[in-house]
Protein backbone atom coordinates (compact mmCIF):
# COMPACT_ATOMS: atom_id res chain seq x y z
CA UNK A 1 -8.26 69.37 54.03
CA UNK A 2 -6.60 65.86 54.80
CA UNK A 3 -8.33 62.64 53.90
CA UNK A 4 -8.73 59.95 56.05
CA UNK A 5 -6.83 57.13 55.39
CA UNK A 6 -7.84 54.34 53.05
CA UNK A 7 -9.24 51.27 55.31
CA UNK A 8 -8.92 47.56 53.51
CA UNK A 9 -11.79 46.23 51.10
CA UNK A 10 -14.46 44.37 53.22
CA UNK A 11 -14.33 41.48 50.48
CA UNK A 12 -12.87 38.65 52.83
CA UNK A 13 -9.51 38.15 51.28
CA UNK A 14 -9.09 41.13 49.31
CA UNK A 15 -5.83 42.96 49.92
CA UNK A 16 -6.94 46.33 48.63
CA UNK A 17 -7.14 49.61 50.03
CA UNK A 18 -10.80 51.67 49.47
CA UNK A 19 -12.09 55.32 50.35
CA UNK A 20 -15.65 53.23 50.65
CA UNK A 21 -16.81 49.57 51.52
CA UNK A 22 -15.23 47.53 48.67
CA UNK A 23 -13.05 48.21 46.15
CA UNK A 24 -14.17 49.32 42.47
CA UNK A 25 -14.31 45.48 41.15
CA UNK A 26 -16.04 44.26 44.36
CA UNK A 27 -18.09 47.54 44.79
CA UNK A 28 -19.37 46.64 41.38
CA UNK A 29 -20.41 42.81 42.53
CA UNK A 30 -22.04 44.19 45.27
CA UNK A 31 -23.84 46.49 43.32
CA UNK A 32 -25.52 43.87 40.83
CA UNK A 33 -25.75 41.65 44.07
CA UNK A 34 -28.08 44.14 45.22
CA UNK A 35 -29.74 44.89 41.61
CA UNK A 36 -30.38 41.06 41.41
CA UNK A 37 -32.00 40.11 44.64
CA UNK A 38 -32.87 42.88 46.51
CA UNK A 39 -33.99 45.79 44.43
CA UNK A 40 -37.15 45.32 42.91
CA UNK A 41 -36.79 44.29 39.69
CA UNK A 42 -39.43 46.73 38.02
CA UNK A 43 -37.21 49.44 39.35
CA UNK A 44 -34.24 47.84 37.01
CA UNK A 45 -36.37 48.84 34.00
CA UNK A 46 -36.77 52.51 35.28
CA UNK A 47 -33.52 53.42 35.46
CA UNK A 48 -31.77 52.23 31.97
CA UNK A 49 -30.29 55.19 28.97
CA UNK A 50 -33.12 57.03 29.66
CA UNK A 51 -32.55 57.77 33.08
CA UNK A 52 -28.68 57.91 32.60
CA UNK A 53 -29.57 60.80 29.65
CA UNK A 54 -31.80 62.78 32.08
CA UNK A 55 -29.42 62.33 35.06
CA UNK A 56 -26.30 63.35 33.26
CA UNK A 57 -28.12 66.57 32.06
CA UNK A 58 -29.69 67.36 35.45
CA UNK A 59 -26.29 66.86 37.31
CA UNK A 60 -24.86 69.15 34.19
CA UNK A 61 -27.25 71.95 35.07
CA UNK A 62 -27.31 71.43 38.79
CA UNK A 63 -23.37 70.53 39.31
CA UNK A 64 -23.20 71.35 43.56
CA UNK A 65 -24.78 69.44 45.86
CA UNK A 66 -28.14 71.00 46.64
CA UNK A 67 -28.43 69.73 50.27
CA UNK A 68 -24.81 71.24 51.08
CA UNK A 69 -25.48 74.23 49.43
CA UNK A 70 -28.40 74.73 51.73
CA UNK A 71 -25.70 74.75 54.76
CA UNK A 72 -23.75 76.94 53.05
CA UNK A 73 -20.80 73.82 51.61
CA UNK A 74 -19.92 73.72 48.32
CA UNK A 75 -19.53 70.24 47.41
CA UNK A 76 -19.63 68.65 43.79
CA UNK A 77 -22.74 67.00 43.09
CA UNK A 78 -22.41 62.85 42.14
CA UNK A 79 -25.54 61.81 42.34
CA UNK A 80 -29.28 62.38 41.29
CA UNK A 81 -32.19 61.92 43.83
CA UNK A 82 -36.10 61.35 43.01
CA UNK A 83 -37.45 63.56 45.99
CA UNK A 84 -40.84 61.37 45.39
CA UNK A 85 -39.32 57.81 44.04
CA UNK A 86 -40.58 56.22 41.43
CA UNK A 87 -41.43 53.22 43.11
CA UNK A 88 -44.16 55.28 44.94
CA UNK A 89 -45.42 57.53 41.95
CA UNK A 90 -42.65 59.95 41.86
CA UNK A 91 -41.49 61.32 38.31
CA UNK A 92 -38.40 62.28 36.44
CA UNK A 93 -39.52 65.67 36.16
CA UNK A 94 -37.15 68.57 37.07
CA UNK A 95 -39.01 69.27 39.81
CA UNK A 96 -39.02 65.68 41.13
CA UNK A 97 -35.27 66.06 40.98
CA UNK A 98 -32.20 66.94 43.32
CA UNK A 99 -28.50 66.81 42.92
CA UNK A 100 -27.04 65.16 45.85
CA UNK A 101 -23.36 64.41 46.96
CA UNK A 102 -22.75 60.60 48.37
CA UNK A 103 -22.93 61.21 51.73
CA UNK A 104 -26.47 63.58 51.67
CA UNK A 105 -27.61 60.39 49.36
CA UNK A 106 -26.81 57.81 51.56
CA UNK A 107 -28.54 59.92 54.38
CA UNK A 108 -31.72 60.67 52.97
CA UNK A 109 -32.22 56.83 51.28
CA UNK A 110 -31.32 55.63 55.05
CA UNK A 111 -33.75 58.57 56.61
CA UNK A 112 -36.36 57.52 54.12
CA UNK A 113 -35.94 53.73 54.44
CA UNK A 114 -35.19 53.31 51.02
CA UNK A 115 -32.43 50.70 50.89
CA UNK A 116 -30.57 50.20 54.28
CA UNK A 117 -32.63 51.29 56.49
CA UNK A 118 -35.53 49.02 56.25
């Protein structure tokens, strides 16, 4: 299937080519931007090794995208949702849990008003 064609980084300035919004170094300052003054920072503490351990052997058990799967697409899982965050109570049990590809991610934080879509 053909890719779309890289756009430039939205850094002002920045001459490189991205798949995403930024490139990997600014994606990474807009990250802790983010970490640093708008994510809570209790929710900093809940996701240090611990998390990383449990995500990286949920995502190793549950390696396709469970969303896609349910529409029949077979697409590599990248990321690990809390269906009930842990902001509002939610766990890091198994059954709290959901392997997620980027895009189904993004949609469900946005549908949920987790991050952008305040």
């Amino acid at each position: 299937m053909p890719r779309k064609p890289k756009r430039a980084c939205q850094q002002p300035g920045c001459p490189n080519l991205t798949d995403g919004l930024y490139c990997e170094q600014h994606q990474r300052e807009a990250n802790a931007r983010y970490n640093k003054y708008e994510r809570d920072p209790e929710s900093n503490k809940r996701y240090g090794r611990k998390w990383k351990r449990i995500r990286d052997r949920y995502i190793k058990a549950h390696p396709l995208c469970e969303e896609c799967k349910k529409h029949g697409k077979l697409v590599p899982a990248e990321e690990v949702h809390h269906i009930l965050p842990l902001s509002r109570g939610g766990s890091n049990a198994t059954d709290n849990l959901m392997s997620l590809c980027k895009s189904c991610h993004s949609s469900i934080t946005v549908r949920d008003g987790d991050r952008w879509g305040r």
